[in-house]
PDB file of N, CA and C in Angstrom:
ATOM      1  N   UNK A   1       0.835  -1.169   0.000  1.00  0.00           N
ATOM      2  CA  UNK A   1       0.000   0.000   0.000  1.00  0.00           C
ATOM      3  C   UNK A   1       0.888   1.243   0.000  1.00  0.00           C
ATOM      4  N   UNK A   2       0.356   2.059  -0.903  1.00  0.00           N
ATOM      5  CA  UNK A   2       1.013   3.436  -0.782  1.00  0.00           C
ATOM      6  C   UNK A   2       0.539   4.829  -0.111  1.00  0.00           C
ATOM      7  N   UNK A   3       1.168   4.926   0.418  1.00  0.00           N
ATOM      8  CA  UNK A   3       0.073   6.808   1.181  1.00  0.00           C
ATOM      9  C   UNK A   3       0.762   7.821   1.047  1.00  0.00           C
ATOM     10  N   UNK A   4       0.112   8.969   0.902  1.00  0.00           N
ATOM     11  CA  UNK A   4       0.758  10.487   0.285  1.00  0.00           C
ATOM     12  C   UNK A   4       0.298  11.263   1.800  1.00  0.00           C
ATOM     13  N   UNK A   5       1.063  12.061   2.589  1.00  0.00           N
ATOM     14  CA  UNK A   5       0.324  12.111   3.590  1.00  0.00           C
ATOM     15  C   UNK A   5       1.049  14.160   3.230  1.00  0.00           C
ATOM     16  N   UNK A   6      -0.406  14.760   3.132  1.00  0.00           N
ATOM     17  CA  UNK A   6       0.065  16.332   2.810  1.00  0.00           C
ATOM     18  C   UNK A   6      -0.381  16.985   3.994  1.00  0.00           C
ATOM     19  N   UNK A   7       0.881  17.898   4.597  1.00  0.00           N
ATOM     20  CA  UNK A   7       0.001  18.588   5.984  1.00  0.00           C
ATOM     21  C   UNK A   7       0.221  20.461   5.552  1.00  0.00           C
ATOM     22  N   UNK A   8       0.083  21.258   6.143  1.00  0.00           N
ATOM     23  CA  UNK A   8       0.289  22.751   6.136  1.00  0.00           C
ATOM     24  C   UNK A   8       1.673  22.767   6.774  1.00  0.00           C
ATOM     25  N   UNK A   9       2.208  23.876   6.426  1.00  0.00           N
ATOM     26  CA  UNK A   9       3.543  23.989   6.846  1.00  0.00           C
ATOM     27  C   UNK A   9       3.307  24.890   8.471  1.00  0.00           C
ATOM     28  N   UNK A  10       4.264  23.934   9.351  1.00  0.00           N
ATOM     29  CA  UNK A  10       4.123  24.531  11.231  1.00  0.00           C
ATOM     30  C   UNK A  10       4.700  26.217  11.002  1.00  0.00           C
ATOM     31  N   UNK A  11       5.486  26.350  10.225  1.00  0.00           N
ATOM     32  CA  UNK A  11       7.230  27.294  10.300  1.00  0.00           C
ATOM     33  C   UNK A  11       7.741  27.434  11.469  1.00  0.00           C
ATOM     34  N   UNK A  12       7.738  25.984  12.041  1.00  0.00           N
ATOM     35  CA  UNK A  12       8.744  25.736  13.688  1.00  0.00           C
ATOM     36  C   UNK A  12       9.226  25.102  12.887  1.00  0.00           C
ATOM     37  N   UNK A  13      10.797  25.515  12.777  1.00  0.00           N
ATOM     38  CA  UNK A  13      11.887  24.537  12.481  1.00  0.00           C
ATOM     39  C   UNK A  13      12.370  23.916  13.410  1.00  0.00           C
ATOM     40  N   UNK A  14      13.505  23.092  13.073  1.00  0.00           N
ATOM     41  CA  UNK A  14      14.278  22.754  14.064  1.00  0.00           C
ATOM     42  C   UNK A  14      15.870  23.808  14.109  1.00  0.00           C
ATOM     43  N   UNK A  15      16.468  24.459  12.980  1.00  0.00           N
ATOM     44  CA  UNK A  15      17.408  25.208  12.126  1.00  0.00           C
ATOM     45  C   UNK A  15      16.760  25.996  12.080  1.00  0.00           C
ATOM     46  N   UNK A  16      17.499  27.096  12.320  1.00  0.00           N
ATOM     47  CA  UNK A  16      17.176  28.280  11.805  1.00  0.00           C
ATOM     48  C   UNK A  16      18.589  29.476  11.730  1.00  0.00           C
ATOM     49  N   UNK A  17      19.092  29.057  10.382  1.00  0.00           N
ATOM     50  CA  UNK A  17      20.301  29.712  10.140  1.00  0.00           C
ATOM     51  C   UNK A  17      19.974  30.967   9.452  1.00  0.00           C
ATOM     52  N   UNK A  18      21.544  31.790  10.237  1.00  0.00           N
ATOM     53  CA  UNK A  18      21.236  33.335   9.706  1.00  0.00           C
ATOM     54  C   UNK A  18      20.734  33.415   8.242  1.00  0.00           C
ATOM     55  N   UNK A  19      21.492  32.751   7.646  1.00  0.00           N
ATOM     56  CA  UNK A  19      21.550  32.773   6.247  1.00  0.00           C
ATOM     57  C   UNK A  19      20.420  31.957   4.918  1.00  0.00           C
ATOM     58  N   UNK A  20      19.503  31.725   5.800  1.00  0.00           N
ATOM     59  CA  UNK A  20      18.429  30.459   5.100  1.00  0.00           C
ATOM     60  C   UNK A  20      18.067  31.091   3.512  1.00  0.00           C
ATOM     61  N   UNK A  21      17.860  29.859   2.898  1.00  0.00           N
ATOM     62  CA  UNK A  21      17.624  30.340   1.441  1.00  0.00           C
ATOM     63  C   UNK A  21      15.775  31.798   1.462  1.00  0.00           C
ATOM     64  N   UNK A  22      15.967  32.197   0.260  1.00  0.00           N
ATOM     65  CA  UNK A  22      15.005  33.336  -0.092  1.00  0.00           C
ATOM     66  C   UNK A  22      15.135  32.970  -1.398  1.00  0.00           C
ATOM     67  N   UNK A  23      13.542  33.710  -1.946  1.00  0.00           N
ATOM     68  CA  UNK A  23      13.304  33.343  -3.116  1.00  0.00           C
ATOM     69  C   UNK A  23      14.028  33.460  -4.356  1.00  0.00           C
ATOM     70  N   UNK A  24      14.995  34.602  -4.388  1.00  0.00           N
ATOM     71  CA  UNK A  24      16.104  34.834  -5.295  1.00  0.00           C
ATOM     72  C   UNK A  24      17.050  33.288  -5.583  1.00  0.00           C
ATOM     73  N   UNK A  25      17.288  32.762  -4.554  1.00  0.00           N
ATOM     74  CA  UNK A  25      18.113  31.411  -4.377  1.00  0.00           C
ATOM     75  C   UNK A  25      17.405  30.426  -5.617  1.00  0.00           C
ATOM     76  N   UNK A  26      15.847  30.432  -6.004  1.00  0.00           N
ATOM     77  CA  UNK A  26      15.650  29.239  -6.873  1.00  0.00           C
ATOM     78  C   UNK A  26      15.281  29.744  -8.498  1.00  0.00           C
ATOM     79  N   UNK A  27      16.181  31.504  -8.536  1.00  0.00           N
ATOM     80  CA  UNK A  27      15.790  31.919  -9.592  1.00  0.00           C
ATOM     81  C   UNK A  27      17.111  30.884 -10.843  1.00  0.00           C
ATOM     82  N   UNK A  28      18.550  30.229  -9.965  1.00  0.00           N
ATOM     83  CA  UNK A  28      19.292  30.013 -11.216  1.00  0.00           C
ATOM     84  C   UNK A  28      19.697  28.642 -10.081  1.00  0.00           C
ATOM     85  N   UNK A  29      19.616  27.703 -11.386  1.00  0.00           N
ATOM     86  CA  UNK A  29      19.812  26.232 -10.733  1.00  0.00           C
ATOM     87  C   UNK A  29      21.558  26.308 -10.163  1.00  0.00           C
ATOM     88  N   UNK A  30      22.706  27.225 -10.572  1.00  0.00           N
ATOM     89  CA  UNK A  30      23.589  27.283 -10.113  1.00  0.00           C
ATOM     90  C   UNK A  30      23.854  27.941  -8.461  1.00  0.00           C
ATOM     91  N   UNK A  31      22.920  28.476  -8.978  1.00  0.00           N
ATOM     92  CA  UNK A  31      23.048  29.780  -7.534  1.00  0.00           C
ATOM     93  C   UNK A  31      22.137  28.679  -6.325  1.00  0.00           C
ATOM     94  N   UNK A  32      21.310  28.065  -6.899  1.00  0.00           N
ATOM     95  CA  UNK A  32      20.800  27.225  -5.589  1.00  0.00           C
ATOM     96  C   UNK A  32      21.903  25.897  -5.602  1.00  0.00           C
ATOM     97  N   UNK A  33      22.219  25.325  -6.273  1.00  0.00           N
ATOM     98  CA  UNK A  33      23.127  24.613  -5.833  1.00  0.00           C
ATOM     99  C   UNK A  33      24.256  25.034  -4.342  1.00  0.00           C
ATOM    100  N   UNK A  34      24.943  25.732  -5.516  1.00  0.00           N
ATOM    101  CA  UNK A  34      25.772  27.093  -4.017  1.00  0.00           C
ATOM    102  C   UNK A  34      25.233  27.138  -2.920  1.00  0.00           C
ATOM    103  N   UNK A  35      24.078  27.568  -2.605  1.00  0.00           N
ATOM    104  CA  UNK A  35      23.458  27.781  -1.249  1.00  0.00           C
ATOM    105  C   UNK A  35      23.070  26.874  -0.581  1.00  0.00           C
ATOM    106  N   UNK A  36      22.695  25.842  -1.403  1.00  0.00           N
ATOM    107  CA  UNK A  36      22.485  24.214  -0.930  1.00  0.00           C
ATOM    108  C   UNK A  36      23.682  23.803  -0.044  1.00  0.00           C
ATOM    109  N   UNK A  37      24.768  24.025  -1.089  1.00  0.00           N
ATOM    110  CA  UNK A  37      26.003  23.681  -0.156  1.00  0.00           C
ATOM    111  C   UNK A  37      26.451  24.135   0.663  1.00  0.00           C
ATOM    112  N   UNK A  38      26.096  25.884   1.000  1.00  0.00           N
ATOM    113  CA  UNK A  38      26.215  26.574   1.871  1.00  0.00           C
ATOM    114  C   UNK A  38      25.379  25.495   3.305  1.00  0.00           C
ATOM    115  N   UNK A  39      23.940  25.198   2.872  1.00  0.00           N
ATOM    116  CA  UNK A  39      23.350  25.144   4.347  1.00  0.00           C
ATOM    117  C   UNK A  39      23.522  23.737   4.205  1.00  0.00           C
ATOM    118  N   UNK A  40      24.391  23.156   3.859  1.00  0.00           N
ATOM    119  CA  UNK A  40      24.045  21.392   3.824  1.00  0.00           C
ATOM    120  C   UNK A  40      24.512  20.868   5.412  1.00  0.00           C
ATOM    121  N   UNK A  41      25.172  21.258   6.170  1.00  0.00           N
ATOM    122  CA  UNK A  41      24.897  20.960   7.534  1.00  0.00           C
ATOM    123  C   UNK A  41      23.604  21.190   8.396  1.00  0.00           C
ATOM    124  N   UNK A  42      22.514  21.784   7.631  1.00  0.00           N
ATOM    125  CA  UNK A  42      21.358  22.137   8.356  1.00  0.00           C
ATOM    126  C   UNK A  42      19.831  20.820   7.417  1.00  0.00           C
ATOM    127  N   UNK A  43      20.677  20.363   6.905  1.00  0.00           N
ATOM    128  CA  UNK A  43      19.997  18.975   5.648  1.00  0.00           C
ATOM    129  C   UNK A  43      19.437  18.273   6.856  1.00  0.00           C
ATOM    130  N   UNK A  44      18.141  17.499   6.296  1.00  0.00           N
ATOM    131  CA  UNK A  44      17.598  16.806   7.142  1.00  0.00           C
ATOM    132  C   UNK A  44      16.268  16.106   6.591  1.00  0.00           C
ATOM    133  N   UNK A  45      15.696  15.087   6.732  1.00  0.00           N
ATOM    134  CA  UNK A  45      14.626  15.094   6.237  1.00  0.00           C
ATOM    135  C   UNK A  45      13.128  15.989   6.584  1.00  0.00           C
ATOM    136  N   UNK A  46      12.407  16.268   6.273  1.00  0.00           N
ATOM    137  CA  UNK A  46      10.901  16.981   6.486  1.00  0.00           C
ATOM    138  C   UNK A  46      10.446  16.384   7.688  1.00  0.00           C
ATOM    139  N   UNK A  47      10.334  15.688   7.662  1.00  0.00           N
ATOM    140  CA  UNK A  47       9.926  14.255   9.059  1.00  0.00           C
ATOM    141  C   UNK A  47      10.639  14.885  10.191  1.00  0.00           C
ATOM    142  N   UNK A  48      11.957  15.246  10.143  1.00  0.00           N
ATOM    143  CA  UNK A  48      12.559  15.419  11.165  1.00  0.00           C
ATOM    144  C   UNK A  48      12.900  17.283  11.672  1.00  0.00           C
ATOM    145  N   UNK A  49      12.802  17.964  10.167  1.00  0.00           N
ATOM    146  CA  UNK A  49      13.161  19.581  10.450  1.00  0.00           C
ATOM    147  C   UNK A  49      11.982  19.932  11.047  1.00  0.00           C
ATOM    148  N   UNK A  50      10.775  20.195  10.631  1.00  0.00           N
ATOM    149  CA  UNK A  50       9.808  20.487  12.032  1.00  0.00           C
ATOM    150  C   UNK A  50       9.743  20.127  13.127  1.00  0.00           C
ATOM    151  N   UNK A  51       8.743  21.118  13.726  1.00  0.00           N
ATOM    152  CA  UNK A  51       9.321  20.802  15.169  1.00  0.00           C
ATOM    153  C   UNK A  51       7.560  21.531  15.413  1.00  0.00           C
ATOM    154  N   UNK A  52       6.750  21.970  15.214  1.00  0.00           N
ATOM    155  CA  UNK A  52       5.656  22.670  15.375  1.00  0.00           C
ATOM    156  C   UNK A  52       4.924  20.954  15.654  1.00  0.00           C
ATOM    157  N   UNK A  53       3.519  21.543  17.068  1.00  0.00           N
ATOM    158  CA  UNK A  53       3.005  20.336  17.207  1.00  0.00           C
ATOM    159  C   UNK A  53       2.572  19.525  16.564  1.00  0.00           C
ATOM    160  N   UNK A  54       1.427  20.538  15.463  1.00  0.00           N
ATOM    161  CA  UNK A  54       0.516  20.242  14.367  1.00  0.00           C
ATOM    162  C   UNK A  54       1.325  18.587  13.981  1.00  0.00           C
ATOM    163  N   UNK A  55       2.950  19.211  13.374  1.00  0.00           N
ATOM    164  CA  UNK A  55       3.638  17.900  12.517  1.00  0.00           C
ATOM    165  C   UNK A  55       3.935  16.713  13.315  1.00  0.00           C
ATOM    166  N   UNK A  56       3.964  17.145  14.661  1.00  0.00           N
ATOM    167  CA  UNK A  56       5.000  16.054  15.849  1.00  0.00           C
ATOM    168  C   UNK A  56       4.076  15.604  15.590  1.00  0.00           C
ATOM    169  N   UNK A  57       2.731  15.744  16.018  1.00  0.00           N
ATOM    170  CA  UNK A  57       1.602  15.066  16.162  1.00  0.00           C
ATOM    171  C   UNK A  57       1.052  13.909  14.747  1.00  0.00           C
ATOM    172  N   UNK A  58       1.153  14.892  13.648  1.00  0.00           N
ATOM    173  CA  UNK A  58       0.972  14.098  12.989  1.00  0.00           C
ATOM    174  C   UNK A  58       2.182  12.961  12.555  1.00  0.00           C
ATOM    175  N   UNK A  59       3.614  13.130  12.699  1.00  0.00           N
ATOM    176  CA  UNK A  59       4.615  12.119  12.522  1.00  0.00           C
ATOM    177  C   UNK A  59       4.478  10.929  13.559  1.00  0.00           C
ATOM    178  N   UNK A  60       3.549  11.216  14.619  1.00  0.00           N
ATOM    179  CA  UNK A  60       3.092  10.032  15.439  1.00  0.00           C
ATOM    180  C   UNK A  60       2.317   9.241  14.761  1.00  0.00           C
ATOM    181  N   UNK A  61       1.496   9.937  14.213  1.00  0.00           N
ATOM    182  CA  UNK A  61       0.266   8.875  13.010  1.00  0.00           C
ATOM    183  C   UNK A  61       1.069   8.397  11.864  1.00  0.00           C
ATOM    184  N   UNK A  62       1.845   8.939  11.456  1.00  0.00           N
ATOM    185  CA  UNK A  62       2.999   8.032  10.515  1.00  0.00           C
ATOM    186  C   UNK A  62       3.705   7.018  10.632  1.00  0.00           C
ATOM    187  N   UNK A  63       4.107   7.113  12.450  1.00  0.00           N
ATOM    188  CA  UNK A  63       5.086   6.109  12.529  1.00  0.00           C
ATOM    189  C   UNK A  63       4.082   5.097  13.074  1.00  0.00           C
ATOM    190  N   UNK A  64       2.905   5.205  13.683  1.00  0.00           N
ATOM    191  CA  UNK A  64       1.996   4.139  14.110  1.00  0.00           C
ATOM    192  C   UNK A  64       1.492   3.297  12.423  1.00  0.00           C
ATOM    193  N   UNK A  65       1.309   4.060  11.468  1.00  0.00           N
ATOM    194  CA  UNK A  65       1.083   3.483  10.694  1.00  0.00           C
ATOM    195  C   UNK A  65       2.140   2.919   9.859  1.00  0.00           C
ATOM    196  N   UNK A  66       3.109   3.279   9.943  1.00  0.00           N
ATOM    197  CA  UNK A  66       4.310   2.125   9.310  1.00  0.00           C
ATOM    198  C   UNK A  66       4.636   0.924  10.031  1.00  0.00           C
ATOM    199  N   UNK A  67       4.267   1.181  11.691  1.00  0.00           N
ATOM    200  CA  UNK A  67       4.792  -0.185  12.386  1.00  0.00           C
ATOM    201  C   UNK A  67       2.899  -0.890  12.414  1.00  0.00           C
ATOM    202  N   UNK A  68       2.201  -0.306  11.578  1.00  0.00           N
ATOM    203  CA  UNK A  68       1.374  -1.829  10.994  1.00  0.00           C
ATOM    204  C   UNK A  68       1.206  -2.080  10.110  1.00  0.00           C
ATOM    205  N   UNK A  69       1.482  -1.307   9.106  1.00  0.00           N
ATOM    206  CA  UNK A  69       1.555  -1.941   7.738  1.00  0.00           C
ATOM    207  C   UNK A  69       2.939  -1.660   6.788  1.00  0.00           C
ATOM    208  N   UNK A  70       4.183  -1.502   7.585  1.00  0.00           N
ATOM    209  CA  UNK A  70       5.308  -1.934   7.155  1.00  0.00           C
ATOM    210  C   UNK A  70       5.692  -0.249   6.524  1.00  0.00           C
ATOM    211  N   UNK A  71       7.313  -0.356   6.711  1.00  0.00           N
ATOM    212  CA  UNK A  71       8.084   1.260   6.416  1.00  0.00           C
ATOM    213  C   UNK A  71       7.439   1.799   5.405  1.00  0.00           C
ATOM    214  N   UNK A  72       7.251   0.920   4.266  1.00  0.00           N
ATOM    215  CA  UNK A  72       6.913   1.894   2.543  1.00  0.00           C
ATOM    216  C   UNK A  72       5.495   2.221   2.573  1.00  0.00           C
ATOM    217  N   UNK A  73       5.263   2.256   4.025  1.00  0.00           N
ATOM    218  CA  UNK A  73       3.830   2.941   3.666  1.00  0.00           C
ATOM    219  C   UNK A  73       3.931   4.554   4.272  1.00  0.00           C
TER     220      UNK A  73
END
């Protein structure tokens, strides 16, 4: 079984560097590369960079539902 699970964004990170990308950053695939590499110590998955309840809460219903119907769900 497959599930798409879409929530609203918390904007509680877990990171929050001086320097975080802005919209200029995804005007040239070079220039976001660069900045990518700039913040790649702040990399993480989605699952894990929030931090707002809304998501905790819901990453509880994620992980209850992978430990019953297996990780790829």
């Amino acid at each position: 079984m497959k599930m798409l699970v879409i929530t609203s964004c918390t904007g509680e990170k877990r990171y929050h560097p001086a320097n975080q990308l802005v919209q200029d950053d995804f005007s040239d695939t070079e220039r976001l590369a660069a900045r990518e590499k700039e913040l790649s110590e702040f990399a993480c998955p989605a699952g894990e960079m929030y931090t707002g309840m809304q998501h905790l809460r819901l990453m509880e219903g994620v992980r209850t539902l992978r430990e019953h119907f297996g990780a790829r769900c």
